[in-house]
C-alpha atoms as a PDB file:
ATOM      1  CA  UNK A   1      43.190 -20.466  63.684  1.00  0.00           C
ATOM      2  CA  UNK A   2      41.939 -16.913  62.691  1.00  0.00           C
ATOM      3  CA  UNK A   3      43.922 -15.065  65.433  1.00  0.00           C
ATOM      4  CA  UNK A   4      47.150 -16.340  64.507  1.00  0.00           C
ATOM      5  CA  UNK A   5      47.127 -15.850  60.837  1.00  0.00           C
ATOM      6  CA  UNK A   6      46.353 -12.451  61.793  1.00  0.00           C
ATOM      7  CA  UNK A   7      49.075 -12.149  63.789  1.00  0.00           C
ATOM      8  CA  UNK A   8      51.167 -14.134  60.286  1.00  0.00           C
ATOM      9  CA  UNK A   9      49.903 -11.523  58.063  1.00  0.00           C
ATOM     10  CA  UNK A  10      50.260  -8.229  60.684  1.00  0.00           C
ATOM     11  CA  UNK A  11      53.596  -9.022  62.093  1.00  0.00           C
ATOM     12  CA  UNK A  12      55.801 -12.030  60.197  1.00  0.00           C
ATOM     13  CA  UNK A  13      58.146 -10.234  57.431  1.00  0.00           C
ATOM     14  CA  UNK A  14      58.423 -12.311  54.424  1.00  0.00           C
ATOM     15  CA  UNK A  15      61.972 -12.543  52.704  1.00  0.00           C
ATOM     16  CA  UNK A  16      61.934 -13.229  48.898  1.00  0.00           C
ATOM     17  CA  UNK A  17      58.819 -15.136  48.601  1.00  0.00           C
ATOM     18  CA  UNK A  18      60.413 -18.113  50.369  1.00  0.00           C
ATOM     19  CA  UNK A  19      61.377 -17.538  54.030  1.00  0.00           C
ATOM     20  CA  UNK A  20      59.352 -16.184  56.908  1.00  0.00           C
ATOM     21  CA  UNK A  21      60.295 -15.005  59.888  1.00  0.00           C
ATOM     22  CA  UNK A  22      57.750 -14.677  62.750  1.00  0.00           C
ATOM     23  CA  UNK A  23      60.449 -13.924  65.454  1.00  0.00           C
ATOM     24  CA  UNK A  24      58.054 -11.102  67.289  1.00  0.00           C
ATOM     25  CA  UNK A  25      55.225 -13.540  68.709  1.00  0.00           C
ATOM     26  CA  UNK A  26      56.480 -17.380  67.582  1.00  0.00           C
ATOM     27  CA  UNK A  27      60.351 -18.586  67.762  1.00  0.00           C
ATOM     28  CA  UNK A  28      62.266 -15.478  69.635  1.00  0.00           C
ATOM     29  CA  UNK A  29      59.916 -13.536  71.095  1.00  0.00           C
ATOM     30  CA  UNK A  30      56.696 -15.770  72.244  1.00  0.00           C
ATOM     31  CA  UNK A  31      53.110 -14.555  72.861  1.00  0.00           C
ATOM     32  CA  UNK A  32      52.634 -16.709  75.425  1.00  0.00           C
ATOM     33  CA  UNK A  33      48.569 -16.164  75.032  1.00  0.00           C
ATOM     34  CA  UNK A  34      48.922 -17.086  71.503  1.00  0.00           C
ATOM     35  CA  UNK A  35      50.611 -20.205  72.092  1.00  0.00           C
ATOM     36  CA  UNK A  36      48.384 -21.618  74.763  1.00  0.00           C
ATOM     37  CA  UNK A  37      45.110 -20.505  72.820  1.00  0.00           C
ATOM     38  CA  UNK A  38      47.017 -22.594  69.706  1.00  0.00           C
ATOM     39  CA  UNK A  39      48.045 -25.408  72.367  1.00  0.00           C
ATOM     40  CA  UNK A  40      43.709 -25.541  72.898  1.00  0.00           C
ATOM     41  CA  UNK A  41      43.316 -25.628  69.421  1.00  0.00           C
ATOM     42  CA  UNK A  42      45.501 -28.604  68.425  1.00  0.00           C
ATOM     43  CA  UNK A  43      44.150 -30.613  71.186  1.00  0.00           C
ATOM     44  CA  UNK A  44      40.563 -30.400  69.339  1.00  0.00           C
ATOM     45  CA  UNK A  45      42.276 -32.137  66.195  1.00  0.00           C
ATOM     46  CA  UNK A  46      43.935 -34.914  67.737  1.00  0.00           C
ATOM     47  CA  UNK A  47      40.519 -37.207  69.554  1.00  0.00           C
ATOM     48  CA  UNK A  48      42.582 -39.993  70.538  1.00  0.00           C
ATOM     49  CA  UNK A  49      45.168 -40.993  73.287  1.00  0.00           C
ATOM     50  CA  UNK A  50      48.859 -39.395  73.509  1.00  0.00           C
ATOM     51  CA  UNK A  51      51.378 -40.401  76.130  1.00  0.00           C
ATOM     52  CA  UNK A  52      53.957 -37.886  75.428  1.00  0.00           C
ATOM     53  CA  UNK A  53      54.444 -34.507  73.196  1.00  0.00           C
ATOM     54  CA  UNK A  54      57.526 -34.185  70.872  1.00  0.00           C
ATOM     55  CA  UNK A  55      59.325 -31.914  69.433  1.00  0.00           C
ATOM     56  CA  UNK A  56      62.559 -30.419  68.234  1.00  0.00           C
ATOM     57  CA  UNK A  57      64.717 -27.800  69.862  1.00  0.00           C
ATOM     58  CA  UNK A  58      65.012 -24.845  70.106  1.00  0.00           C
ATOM     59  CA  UNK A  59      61.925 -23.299  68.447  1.00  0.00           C
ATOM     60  CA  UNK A  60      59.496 -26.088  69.065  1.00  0.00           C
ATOM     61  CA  UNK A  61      59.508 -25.835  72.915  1.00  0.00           C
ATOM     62  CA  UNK A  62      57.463 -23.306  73.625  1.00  0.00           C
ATOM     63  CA  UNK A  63      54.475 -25.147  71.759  1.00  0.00           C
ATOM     64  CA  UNK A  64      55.229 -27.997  73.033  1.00  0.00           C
ATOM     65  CA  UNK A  65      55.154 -27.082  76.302  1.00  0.00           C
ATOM     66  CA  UNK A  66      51.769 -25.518  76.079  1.00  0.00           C
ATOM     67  CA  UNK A  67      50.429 -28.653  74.458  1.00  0.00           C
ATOM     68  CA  UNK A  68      51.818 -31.211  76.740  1.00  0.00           C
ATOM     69  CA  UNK A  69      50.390 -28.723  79.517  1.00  0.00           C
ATOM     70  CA  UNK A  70      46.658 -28.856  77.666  1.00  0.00           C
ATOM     71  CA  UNK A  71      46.778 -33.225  77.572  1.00  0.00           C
ATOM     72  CA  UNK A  72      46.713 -33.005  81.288  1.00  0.00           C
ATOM     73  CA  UNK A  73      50.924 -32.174  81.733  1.00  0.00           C
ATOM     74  CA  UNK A  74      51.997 -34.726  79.578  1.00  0.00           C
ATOM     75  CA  UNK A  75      56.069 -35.435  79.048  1.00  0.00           C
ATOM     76  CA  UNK A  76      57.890 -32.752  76.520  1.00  0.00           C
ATOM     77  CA  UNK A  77      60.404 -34.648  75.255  1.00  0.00           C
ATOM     78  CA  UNK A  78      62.513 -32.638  72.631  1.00  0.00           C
ATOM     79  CA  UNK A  79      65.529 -33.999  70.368  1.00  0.00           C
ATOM     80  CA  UNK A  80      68.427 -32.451  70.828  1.00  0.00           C
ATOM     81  CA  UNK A  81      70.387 -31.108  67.562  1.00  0.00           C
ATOM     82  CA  UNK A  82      73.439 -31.402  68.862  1.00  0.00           C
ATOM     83  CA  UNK A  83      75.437 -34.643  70.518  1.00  0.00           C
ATOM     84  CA  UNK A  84      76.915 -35.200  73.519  1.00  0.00           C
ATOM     85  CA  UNK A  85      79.512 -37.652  74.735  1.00  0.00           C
ATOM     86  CA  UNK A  86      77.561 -38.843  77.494  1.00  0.00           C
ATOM     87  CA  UNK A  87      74.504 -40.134  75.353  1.00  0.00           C
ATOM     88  CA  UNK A  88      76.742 -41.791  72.103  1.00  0.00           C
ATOM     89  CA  UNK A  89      75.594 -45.299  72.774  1.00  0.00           C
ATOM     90  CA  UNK A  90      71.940 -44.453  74.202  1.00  0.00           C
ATOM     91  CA  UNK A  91      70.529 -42.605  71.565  1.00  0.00           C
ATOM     92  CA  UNK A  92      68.141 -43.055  68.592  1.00  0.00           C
ATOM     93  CA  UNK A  93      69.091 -40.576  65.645  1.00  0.00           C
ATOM     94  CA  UNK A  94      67.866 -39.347  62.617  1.00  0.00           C
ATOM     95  CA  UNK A  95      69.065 -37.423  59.995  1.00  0.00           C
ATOM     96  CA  UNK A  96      67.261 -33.819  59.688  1.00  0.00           C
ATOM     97  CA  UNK A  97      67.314 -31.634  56.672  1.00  0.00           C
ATOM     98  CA  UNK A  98      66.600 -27.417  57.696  1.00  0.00           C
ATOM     99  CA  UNK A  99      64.972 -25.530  55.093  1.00  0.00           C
ATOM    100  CA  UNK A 100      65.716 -22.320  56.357  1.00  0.00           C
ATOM    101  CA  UNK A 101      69.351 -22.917  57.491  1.00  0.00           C
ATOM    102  CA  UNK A 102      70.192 -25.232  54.386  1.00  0.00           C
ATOM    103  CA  UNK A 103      71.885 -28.079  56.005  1.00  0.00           C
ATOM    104  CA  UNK A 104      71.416 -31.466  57.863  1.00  0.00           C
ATOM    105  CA  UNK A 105      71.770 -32.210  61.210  1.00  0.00           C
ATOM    106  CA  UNK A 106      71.650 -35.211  63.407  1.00  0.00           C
ATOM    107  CA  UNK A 107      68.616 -35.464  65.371  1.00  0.00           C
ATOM    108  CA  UNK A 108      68.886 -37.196  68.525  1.00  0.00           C
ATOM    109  CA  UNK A 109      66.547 -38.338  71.891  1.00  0.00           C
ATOM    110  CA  UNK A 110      68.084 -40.949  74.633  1.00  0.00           C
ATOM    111  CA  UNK A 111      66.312 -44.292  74.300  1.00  0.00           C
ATOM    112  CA  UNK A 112      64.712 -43.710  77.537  1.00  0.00           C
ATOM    113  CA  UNK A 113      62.609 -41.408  76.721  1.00  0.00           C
ATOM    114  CA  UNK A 114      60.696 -42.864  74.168  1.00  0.00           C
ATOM    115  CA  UNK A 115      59.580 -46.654  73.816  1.00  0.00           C
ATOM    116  CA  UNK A 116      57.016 -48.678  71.768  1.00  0.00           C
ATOM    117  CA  UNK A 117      54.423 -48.319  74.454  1.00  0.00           C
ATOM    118  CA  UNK A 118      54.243 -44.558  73.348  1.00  0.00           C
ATOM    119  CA  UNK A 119      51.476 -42.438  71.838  1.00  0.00           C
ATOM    120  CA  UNK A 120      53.227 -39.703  70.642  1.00  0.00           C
ATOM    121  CA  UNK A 121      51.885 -36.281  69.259  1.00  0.00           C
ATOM    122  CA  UNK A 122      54.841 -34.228  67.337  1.00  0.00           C
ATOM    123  CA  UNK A 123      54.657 -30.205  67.819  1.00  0.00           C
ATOM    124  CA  UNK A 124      56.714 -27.883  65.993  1.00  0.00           C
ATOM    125  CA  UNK A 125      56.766 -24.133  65.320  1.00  0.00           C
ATOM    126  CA  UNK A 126      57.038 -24.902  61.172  1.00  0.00           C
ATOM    127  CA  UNK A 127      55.937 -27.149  58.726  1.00  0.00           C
ATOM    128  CA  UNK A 128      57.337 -26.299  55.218  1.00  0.00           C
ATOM    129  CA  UNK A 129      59.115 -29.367  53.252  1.00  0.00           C
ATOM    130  CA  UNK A 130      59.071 -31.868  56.410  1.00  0.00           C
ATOM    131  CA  UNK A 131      62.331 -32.327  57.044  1.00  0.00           C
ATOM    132  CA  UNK A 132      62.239 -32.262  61.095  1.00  0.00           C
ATOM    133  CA  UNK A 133      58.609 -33.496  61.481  1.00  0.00           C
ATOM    134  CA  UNK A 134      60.066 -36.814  58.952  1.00  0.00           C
ATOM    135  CA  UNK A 135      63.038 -36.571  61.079  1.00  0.00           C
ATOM    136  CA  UNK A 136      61.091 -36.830  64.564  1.00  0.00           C
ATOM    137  CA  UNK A 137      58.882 -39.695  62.708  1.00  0.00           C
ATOM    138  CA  UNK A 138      61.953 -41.360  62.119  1.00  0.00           C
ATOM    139  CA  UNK A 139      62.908 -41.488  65.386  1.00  0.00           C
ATOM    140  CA  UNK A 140      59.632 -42.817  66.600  1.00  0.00           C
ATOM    141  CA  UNK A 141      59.612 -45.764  64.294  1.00  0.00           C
ATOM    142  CA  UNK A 142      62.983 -46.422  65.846  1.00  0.00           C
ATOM    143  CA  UNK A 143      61.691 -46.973  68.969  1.00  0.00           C
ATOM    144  CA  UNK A 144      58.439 -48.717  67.664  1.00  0.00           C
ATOM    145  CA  UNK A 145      56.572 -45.581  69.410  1.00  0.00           C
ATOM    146  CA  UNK A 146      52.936 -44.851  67.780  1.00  0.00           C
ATOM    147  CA  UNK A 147      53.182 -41.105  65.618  1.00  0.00           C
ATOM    148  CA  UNK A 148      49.110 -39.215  66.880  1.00  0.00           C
ATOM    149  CA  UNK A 149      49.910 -36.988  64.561  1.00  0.00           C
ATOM    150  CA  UNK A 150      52.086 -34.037  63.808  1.00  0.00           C
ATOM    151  CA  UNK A 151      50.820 -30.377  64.416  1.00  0.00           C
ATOM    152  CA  UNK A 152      52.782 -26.966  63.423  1.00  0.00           C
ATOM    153  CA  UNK A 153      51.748 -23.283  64.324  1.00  0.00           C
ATOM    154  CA  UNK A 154      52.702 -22.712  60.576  1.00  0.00           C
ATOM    155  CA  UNK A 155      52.616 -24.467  57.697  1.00  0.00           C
ATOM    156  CA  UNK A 156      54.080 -23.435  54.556  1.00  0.00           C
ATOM    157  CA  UNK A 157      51.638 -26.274  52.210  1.00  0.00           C
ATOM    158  CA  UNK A 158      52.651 -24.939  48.872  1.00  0.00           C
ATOM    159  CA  UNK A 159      56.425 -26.673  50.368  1.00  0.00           C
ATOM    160  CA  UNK A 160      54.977 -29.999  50.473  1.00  0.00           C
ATOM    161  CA  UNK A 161      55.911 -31.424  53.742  1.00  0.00           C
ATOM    162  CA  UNK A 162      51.864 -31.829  54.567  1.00  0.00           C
ATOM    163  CA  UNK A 163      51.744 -34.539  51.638  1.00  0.00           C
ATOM    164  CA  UNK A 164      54.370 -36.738  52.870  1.00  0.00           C
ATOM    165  CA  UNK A 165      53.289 -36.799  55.983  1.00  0.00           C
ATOM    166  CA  UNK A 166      50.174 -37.385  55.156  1.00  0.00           C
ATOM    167  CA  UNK A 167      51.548 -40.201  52.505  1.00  0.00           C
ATOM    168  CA  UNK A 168      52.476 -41.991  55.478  1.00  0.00           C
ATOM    169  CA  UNK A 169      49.018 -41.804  56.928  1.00  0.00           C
ATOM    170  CA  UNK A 170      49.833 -39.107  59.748  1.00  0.00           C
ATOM    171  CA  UNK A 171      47.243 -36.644  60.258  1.00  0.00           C
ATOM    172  CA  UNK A 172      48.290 -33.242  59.917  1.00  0.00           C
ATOM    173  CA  UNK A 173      46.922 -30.064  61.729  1.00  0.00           C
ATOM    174  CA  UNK A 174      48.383 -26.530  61.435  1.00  0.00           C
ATOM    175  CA  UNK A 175      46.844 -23.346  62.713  1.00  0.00           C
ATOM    176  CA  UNK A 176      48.180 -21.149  60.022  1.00  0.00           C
ATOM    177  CA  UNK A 177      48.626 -23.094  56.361  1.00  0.00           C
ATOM    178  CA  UNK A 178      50.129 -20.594  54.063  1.00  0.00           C
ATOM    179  CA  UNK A 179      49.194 -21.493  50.717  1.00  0.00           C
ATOM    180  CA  UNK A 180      51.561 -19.428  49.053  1.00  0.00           C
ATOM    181  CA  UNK A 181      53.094 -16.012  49.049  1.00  0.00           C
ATOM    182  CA  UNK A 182      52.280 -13.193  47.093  1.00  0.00           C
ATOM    183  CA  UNK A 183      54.749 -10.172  46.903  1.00  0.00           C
ATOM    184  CA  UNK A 184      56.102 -10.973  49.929  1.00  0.00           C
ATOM    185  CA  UNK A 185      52.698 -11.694  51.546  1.00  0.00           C
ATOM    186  CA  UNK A 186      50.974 -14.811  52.881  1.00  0.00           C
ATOM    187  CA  UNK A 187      47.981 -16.209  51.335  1.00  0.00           C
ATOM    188  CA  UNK A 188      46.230 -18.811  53.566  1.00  0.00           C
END
């Protein structure tokens, strides 16, 4: 999507050749414009049915509550990082690696909220090595759900997260693949 890797390349700051932080229009400041025109967007990748949009807090919201919102208000459901002594026993979990906080986590969604009779479309703000998109996969095997696909606002390909996704036969969309960086700039 030509409009957003402008808005990559104009106002992300790239640390080290490795990190990038898009805070002013993406994951702490949102351009709410942006992320609907994106929401659009990913819907013309993904021609078949989905019952319910997820994704991973906290970042991940905001696009996927534009795309559940474009599929006709579809459930958000996110997994929470964090748990919580009133869903111990009513969870499924899976075990999330971050690549820009260096650490797992324990992802987790109550069983309710996600059953084999699901469709499900993943949204998240990053792709890079596919540690929470695998994660949220993982979950949805738990609960026999069917993964759409996944779809990022950025991808950072030259990571590899795409490929083993796509190993597992999930089709992948992003709007802005970075194939590498370049003194500290994106090349897409």
């Amino acid at each position: 999507m030509k409009e957003l890797e402008e808005r990559v390349l104009n106002d992300s700051k790239i640390i080290d050749n490795d990190i990038i932080k898009v805070a002013s229009f993406l994951n702490h400041q949102i351009d709410v414009a942006l992320i609907e025109k994106l929401a659009a967007h990913i819907k013309t990748h993904f021609n078949r049915p989905v019952t319910k949009v997820l994704t991973i807090e906290a970042s991940g919201i905001a696009i996927g509550y534009a795309v559940a919102r474009v599929y006709g208000n579809l459930p958000l459901v996110f997994a929470k990082k964090q748990s919580s002594k009133l869903t111990v026993d009513s969870v499924y979990t899976a075990k999330v690696h971050s690549f820009t906080k260096g650490n797992d986590y324990m992802a987790t969604i109550d069983k309710s909220f996600l059953s084999k009779d699901d469709k499900v479309l993943i949204v998240d703000d990053f792709l890079a090595a596919g540690g929470a998109s695998m994660g949220l996969v993982d979950l949805c095997k738990e609960a026999g759900a069917e993964v759409v696909g996944v779809a990022v606002a950025v991808e950072k390909n030259f990571q590899g997260g795409r490929k083993r996704l796509e190993q597992l036969g999930i089709k992948v969309y992003s709007g802005a693949n970075i194939l590498r960086f370049e003194d500290n700039k994106p090349i897409f």
